[in-house]
N, C-alpha and C. Protein backbone atom coordinates (compact mmCIF):
# COMPACT_ATOMS: atom_id res chain seq x y z
N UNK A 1 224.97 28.53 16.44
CA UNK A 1 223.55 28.35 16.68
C UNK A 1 222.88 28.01 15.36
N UNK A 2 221.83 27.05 15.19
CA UNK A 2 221.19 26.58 14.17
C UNK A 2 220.07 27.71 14.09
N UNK A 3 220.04 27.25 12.59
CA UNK A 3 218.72 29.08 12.01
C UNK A 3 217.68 28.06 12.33
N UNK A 4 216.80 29.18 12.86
CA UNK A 4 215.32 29.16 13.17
C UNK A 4 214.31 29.13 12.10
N UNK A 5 213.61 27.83 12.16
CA UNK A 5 212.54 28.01 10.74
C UNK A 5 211.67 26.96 11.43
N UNK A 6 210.40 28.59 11.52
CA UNK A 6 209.31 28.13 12.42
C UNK A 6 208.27 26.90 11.89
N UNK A 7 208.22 26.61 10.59
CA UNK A 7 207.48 25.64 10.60
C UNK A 7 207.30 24.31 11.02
N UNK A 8 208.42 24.30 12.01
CA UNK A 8 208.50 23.18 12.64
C UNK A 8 208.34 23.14 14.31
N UNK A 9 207.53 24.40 14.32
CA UNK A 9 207.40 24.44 15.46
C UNK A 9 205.27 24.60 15.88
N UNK A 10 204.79 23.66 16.66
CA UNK A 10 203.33 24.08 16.57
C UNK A 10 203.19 24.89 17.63
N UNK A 11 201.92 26.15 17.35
CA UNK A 11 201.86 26.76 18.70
C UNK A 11 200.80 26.20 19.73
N UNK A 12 201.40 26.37 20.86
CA UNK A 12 200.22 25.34 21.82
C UNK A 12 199.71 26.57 22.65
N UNK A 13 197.78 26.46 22.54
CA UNK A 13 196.98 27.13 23.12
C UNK A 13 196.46 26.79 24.23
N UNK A 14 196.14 27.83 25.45
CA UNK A 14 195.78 26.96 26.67
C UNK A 14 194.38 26.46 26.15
N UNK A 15 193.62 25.88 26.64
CA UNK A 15 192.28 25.10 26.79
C UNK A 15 191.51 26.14 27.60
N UNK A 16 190.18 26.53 26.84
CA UNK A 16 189.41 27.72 27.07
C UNK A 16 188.19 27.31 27.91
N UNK A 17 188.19 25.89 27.30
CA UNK A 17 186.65 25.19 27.31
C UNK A 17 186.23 25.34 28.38
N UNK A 18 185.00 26.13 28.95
CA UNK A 18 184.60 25.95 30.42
C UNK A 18 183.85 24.85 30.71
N UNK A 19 183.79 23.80 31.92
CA UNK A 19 182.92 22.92 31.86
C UNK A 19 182.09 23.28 33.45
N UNK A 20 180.94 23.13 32.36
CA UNK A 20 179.66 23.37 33.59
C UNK A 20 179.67 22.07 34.38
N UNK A 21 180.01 22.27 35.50
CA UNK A 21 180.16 21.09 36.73
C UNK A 21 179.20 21.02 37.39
N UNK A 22 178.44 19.77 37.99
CA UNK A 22 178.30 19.90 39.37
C UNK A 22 178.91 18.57 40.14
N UNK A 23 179.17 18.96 40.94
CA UNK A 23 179.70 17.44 42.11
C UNK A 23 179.32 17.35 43.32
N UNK A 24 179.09 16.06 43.38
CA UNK A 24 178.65 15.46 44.60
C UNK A 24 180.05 14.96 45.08
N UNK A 25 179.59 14.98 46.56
CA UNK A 25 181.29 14.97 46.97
C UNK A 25 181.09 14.49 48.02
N UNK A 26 182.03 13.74 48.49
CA UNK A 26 182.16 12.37 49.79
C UNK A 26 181.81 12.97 51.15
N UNK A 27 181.76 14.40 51.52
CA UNK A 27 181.56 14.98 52.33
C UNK A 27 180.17 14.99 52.52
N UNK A 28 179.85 14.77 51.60
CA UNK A 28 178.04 15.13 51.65
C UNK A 28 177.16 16.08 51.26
N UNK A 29 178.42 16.77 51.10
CA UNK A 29 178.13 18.25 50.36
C UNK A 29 178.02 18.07 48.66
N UNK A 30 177.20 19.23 47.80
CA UNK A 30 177.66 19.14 46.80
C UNK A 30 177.31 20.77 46.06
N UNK A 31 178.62 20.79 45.25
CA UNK A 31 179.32 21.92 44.45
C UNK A 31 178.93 21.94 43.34
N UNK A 32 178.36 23.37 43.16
CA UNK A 32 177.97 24.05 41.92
C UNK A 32 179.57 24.51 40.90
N UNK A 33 180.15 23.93 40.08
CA UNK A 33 181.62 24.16 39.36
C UNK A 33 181.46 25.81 39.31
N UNK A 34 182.70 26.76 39.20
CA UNK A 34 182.43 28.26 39.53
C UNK A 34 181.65 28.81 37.99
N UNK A 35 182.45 27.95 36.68
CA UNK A 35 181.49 28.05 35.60
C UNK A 35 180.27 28.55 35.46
N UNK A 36 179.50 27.21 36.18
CA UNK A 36 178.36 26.96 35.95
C UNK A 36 177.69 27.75 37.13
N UNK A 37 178.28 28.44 38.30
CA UNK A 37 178.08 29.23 39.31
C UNK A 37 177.48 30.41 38.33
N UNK A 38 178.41 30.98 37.76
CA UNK A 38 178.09 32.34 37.08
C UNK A 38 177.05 31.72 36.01
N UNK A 39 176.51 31.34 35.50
CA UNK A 39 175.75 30.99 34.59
C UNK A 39 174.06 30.56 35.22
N UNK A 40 174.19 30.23 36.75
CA UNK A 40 172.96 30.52 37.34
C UNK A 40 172.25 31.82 37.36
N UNK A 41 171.44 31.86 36.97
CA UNK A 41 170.23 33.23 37.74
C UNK A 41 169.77 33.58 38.86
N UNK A 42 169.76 32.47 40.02
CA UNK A 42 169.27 32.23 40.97
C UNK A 42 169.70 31.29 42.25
N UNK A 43 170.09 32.21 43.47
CA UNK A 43 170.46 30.89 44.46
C UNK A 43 169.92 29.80 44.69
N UNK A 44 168.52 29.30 44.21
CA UNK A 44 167.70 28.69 44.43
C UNK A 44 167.57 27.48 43.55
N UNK A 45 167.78 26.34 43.61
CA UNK A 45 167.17 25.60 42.80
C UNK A 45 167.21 24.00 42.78
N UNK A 46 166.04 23.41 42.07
CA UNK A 46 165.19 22.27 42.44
C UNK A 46 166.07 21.13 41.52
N UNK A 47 166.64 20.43 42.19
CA UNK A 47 167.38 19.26 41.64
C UNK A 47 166.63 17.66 41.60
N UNK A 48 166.69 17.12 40.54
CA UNK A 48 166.23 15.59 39.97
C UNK A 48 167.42 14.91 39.15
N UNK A 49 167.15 13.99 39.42
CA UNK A 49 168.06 12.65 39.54
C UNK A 49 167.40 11.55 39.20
N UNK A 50 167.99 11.18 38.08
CA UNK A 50 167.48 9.73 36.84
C UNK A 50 167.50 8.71 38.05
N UNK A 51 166.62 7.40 37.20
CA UNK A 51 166.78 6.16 39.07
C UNK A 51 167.88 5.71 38.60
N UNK A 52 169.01 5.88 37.59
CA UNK A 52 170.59 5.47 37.46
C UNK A 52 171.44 5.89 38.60
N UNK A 53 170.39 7.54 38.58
CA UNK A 53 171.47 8.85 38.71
C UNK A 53 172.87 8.77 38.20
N UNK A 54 172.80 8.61 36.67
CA UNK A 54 173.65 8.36 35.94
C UNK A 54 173.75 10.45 34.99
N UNK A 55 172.44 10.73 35.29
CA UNK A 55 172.10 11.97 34.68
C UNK A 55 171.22 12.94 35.61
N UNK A 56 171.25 14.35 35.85
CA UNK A 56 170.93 15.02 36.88
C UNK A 56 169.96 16.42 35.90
N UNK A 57 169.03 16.83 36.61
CA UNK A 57 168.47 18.28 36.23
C UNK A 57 168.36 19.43 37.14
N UNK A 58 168.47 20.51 36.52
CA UNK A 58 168.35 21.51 37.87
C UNK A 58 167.86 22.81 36.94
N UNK A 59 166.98 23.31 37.64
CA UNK A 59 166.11 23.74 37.25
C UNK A 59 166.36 24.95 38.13
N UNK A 60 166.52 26.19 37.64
CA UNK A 60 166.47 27.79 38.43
C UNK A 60 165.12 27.61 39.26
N UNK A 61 164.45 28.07 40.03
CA UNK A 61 163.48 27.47 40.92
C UNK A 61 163.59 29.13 41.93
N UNK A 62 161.47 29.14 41.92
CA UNK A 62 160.99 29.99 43.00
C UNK A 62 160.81 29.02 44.34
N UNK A 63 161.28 27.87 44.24
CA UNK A 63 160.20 26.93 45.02
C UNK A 63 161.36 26.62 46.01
N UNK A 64 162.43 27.17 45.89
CA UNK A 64 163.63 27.39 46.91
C UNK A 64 163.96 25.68 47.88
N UNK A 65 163.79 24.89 46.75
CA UNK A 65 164.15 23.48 47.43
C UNK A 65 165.78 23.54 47.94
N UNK A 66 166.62 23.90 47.26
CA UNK A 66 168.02 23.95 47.55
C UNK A 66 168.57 25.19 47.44
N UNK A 67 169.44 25.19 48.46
CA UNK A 67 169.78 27.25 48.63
C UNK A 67 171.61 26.95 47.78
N UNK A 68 171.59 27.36 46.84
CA UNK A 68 173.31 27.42 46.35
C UNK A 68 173.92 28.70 46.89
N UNK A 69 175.05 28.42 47.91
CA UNK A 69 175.54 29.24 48.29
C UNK A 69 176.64 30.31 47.66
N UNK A 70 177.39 31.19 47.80
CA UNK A 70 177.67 31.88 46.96
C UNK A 70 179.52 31.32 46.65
N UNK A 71 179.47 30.91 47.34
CA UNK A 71 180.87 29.83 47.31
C UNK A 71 180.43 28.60 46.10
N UNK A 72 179.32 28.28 46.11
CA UNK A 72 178.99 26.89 44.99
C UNK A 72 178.16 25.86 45.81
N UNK A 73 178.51 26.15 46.82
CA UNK A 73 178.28 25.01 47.71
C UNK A 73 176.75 24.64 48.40
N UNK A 74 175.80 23.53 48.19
CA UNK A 74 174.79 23.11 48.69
C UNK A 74 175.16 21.96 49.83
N UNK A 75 174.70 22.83 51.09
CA UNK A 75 174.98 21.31 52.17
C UNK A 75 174.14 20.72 52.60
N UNK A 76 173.46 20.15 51.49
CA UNK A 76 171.92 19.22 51.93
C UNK A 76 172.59 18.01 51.91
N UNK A 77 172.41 16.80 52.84
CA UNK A 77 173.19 15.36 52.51
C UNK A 77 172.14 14.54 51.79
N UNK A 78 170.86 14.79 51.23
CA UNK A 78 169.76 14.22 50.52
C UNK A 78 169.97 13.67 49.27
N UNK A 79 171.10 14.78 48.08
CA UNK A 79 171.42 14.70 47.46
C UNK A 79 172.75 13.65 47.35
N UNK A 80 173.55 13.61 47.81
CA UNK A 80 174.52 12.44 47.96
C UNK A 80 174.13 11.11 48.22
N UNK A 81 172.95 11.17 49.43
CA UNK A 81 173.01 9.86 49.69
C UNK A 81 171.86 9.25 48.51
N UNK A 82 171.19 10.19 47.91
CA UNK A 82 170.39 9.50 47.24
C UNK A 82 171.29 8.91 45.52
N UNK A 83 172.24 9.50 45.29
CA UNK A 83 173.19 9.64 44.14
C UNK A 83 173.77 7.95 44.76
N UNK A 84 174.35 7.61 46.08
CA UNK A 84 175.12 6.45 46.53
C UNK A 84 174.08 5.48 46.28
N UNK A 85 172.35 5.82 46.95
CA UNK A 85 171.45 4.90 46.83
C UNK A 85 171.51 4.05 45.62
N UNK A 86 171.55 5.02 44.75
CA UNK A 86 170.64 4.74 43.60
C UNK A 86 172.97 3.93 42.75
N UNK A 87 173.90 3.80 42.96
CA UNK A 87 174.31 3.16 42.50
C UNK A 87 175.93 3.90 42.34
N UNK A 88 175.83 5.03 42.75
CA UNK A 88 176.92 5.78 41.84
C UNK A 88 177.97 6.42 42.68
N UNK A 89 179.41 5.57 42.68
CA UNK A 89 180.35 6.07 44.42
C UNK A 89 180.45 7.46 43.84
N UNK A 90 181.05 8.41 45.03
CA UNK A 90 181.20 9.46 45.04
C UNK A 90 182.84 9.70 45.12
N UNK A 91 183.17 10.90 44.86
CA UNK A 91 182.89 11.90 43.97
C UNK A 91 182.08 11.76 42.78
N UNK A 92 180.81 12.00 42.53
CA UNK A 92 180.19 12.07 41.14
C UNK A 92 180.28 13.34 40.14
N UNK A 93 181.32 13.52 39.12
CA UNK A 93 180.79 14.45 38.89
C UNK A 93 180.27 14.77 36.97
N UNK A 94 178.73 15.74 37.31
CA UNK A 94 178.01 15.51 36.42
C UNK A 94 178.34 16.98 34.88
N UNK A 95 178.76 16.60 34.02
CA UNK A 95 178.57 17.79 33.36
C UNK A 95 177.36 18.08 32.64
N UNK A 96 177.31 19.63 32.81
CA UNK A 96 175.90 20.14 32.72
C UNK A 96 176.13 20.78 31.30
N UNK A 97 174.65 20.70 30.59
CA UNK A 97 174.38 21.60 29.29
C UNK A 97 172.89 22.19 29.40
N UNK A 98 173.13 23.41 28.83
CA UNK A 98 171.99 24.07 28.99
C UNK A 98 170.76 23.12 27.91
N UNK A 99 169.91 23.30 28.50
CA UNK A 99 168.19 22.52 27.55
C UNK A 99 167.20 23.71 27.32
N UNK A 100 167.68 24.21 25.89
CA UNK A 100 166.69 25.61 25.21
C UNK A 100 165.47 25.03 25.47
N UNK A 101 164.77 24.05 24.91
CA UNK A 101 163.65 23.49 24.55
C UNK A 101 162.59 23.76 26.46
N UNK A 102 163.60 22.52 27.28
CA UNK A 102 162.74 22.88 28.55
C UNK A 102 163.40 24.24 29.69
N UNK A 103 163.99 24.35 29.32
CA UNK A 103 164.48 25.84 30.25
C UNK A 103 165.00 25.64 31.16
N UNK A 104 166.08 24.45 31.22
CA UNK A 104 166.93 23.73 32.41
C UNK A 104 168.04 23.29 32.36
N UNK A 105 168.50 23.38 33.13
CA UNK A 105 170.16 22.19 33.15
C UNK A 105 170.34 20.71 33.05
N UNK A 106 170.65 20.01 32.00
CA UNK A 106 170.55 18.91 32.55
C UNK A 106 172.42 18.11 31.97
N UNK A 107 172.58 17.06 33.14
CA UNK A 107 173.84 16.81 33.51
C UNK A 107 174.21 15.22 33.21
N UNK A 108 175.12 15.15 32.66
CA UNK A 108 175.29 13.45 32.41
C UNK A 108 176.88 13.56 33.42
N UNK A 109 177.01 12.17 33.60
CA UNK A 109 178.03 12.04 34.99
C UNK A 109 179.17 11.43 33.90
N UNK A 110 180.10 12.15 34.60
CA UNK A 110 181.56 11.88 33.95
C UNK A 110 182.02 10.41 33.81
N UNK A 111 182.88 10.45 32.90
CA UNK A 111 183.16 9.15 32.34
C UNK A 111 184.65 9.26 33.58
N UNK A 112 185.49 8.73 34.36
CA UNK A 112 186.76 8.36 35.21
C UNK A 112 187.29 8.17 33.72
N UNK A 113 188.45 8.65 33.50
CA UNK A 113 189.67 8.17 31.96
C UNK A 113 190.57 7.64 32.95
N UNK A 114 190.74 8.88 34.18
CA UNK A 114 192.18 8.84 34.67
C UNK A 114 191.95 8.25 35.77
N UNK A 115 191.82 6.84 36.23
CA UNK A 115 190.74 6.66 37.90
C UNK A 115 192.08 6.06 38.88
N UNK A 116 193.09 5.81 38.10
CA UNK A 116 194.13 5.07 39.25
C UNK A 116 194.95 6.81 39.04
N UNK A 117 194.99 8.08 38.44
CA UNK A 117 195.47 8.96 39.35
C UNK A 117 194.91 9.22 40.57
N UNK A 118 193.52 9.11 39.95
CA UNK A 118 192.04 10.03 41.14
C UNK A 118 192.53 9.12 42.42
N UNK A 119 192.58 7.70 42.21
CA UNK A 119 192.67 6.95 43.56
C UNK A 119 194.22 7.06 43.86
N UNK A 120 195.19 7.31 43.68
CA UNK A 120 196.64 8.08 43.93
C UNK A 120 196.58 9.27 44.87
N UNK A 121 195.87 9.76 44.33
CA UNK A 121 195.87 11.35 45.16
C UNK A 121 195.37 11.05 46.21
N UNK A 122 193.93 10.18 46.05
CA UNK A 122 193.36 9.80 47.71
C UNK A 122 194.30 9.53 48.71
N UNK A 123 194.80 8.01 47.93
CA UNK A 123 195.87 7.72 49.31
C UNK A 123 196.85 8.79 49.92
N UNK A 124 197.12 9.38 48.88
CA UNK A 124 198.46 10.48 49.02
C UNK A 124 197.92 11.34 50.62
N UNK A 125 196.23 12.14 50.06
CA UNK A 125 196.09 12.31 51.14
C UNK A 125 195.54 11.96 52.27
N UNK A 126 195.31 10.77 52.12
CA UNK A 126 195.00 9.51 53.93
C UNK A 126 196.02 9.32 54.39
N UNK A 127 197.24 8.84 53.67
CA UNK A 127 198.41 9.24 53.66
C UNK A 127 198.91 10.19 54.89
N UNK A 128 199.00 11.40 54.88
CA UNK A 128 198.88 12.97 55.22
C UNK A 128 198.54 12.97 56.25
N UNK A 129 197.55 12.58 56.52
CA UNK A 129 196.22 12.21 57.96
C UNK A 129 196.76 11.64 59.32
């Protein structure tokens, strides 16, 4: 057996990074990421959408426009179809950062790196069907 001499070995750490999600999703539905679930205050809250809808805000809200369920899940179809209107296929999904200044969420929509896996898996499961 060859001697062991660790400097040639790097240690690999899992990936911690949480990413605050939200997605709009072909169903019509759209998901609060579980992240960004726990990081709400409130089931409640009032969502806006750039005329790109390239970028999203959501705002904790008394004004109870959208009920987030405790699963993540909002099943308003208002939000999707207005996200398709305005330009942007679905699955959209937007990552969120907190905004100290106005006291809100606001979300820029993911860049696709990997888009011929994403469309792989689809077929895989129409495929299935």
């Amino acid at each position: 057996m060859r001697e062991l001499n660790l400097d040639n070995y790097e240690r690999i750490l899992p990936k911690r990074n949480q990413k605050f999600q939200f997605k709009v999703l072909e169903s019509g539905k759209s998901l609060v990421g579980n992240a960004f679930l726990k990081k709400l205050q409130s089931n409640y809250v009032e969502i806006s959408i750039s005329e790109d809808a390239a970028s999203i805000i959501i705002n904790e809200s008394a004004n109870q426009d959208f009920r987030v369920c405790k699963s993540g899940y909002i099943t308003n179809k208002e939000i999707a179809e207005t996200v398709v209107h305005r330009g942007i296929i679905l699955p959209a999904v937007y990552n969120m950062t907190w905004n100290e200044k106005h006291g809100l969420w606001n979300g820029e929509i993911a860049q696709y790196t990997d888009l011929e896996r994403v469309m792989k898996r689809r077929r895989q499961t129409k495929d299935k069907q």
